[in-house]
Protein backbone atom coordinates (compact mmCIF):
# COMPACT_ATOMS: atom_id res chain seq x y z
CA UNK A 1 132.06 46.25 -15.27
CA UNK A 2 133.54 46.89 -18.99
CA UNK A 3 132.76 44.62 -21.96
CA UNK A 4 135.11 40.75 -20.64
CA UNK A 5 135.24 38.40 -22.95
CA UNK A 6 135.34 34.51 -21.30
CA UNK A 7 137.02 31.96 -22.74
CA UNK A 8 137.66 28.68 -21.60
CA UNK A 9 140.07 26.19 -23.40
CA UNK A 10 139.53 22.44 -23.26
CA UNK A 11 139.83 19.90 -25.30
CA UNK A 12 136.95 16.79 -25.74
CA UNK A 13 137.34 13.55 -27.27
CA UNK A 14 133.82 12.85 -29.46
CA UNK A 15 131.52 11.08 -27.05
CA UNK A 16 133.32 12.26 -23.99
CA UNK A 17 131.08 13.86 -21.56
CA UNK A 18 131.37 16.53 -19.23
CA UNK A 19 129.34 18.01 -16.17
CA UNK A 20 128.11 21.82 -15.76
CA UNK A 21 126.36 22.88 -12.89
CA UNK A 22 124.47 26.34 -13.43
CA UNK A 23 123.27 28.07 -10.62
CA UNK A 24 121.85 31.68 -10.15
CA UNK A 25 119.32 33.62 -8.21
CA UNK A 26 120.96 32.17 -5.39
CA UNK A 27 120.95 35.67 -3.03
CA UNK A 28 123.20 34.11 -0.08
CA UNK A 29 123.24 37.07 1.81
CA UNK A 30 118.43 37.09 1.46
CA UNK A 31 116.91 35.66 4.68
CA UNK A 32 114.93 33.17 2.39
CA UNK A 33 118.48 32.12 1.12
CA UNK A 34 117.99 27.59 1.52
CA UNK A 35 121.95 27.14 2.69
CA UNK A 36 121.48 23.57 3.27
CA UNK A 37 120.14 23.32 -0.47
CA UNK A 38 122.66 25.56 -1.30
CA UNK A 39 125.55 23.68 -0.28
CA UNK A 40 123.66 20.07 -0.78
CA UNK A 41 123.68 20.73 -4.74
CA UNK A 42 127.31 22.43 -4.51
CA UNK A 43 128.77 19.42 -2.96
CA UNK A 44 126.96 17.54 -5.87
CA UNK A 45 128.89 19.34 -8.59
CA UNK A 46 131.73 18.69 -6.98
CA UNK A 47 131.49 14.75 -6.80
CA UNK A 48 130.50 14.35 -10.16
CA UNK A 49 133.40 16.89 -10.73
CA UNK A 50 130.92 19.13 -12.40
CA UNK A 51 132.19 22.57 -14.26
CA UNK A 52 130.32 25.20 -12.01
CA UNK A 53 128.95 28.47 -13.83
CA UNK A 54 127.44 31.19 -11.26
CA UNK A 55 125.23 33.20 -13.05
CA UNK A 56 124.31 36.50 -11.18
CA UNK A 57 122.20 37.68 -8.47
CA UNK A 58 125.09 35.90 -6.15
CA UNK A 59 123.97 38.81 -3.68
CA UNK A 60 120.60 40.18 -3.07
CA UNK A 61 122.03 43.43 -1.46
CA UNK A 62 119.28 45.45 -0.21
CA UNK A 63 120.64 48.05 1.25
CA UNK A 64 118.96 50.46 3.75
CA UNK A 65 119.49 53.51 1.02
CA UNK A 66 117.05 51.99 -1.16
CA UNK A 67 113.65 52.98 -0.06
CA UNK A 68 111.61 50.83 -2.88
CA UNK A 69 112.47 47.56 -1.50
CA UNK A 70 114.66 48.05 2.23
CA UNK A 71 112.86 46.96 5.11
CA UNK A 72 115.28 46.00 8.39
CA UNK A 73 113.83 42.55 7.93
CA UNK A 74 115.21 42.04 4.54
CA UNK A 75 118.77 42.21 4.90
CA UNK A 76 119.75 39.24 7.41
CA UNK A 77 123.12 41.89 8.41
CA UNK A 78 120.57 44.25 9.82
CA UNK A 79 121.06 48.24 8.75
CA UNK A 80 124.51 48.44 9.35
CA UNK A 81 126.96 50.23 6.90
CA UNK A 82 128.97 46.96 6.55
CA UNK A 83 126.95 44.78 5.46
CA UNK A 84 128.33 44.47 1.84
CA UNK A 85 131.42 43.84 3.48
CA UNK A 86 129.45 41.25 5.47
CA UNK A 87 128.13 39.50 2.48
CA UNK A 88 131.30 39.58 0.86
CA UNK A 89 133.27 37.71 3.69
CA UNK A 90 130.05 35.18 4.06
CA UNK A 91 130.19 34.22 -0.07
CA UNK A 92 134.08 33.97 -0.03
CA UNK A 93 133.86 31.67 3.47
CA UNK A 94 131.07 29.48 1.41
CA UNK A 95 132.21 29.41 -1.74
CA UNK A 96 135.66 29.10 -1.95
CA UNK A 97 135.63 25.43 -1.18
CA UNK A 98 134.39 25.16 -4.42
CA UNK A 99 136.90 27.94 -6.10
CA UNK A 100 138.48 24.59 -8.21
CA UNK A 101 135.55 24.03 -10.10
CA UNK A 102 134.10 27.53 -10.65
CA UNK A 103 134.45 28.16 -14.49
CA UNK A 104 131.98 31.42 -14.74
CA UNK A 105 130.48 33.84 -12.43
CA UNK A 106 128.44 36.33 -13.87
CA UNK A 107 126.83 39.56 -12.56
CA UNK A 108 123.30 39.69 -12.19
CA UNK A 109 120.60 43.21 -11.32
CA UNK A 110 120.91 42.68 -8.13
CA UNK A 111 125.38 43.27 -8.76
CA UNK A 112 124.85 45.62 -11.29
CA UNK A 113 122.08 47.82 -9.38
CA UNK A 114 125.36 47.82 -6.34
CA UNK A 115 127.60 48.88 -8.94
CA UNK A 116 125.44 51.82 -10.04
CA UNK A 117 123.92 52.91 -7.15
CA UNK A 118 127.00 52.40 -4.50
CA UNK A 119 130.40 52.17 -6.97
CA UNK A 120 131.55 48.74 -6.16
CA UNK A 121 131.36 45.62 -7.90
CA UNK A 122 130.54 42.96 -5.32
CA UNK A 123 131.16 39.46 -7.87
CA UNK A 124 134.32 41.30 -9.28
CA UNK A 125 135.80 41.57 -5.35
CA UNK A 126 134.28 37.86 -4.87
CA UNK A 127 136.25 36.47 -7.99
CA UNK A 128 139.30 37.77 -6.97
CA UNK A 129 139.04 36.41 -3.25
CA UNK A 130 137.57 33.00 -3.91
């Protein structure tokens, strides 16, 4: 994960304005993940040619090692040993139709508790695919 600094250059005229769509929380691979919503205010940011900033919790990754919160209903992949590879290959199939406009994305617990707990950073291997 290591200490990234983000920059991102632009220049404004004084009065121009600019769009930035934040999103987070968003869990795409949580049964209770709204797609259609999802998508709906994606598509938005992208006609109004909006900067997009992701910021964390892209995954909810409940995995079937983690006894506090794992229950066979809560990870839409069922308890297979893939399914971070699932999730993975579901967020680059969503998002990259959107990879133009995506300025920022961020890790949240739910990345940094997969990082900790099962050595791989799942919105690091996203950025570099979409």
């Amino acid at each position: 994960m290591g200490n990234r600094v983000i920059t991102i250059d632009r220049e404004f005229e004084y009065g121009e304005k600019f769009n930035t769509f934040f999103c987070g929380d968003i869990h795409l691979d949580s049964p209770g993940h709204d797609r259609r919503l999802f998508l709906e205010e994606m598509a938005d940011a992208l006609v109004n040619e909006a900067d997009i900033v992701v910021l964390g919790d892209i995954f909810d990754l409940i995995q079937h090692g983690d006894h506090k919160r794992f229950t066979p209903s809560s990870n839409k992949y069922g308890a297979t040993d893939t399914a971070m590879n699932s999730a993975i290959e579901e967020a680059v199939e969503l998002l990259t139709p959107f990879a133009k406009n995506i300025k920022v994305m961020l890790c949240g617990n739910h990345e940094s508790s997969a990082i900790k707990y099962h050595n791989i950073d799942m919105a690091d291997l996203l950025k570099w695919e979409v």
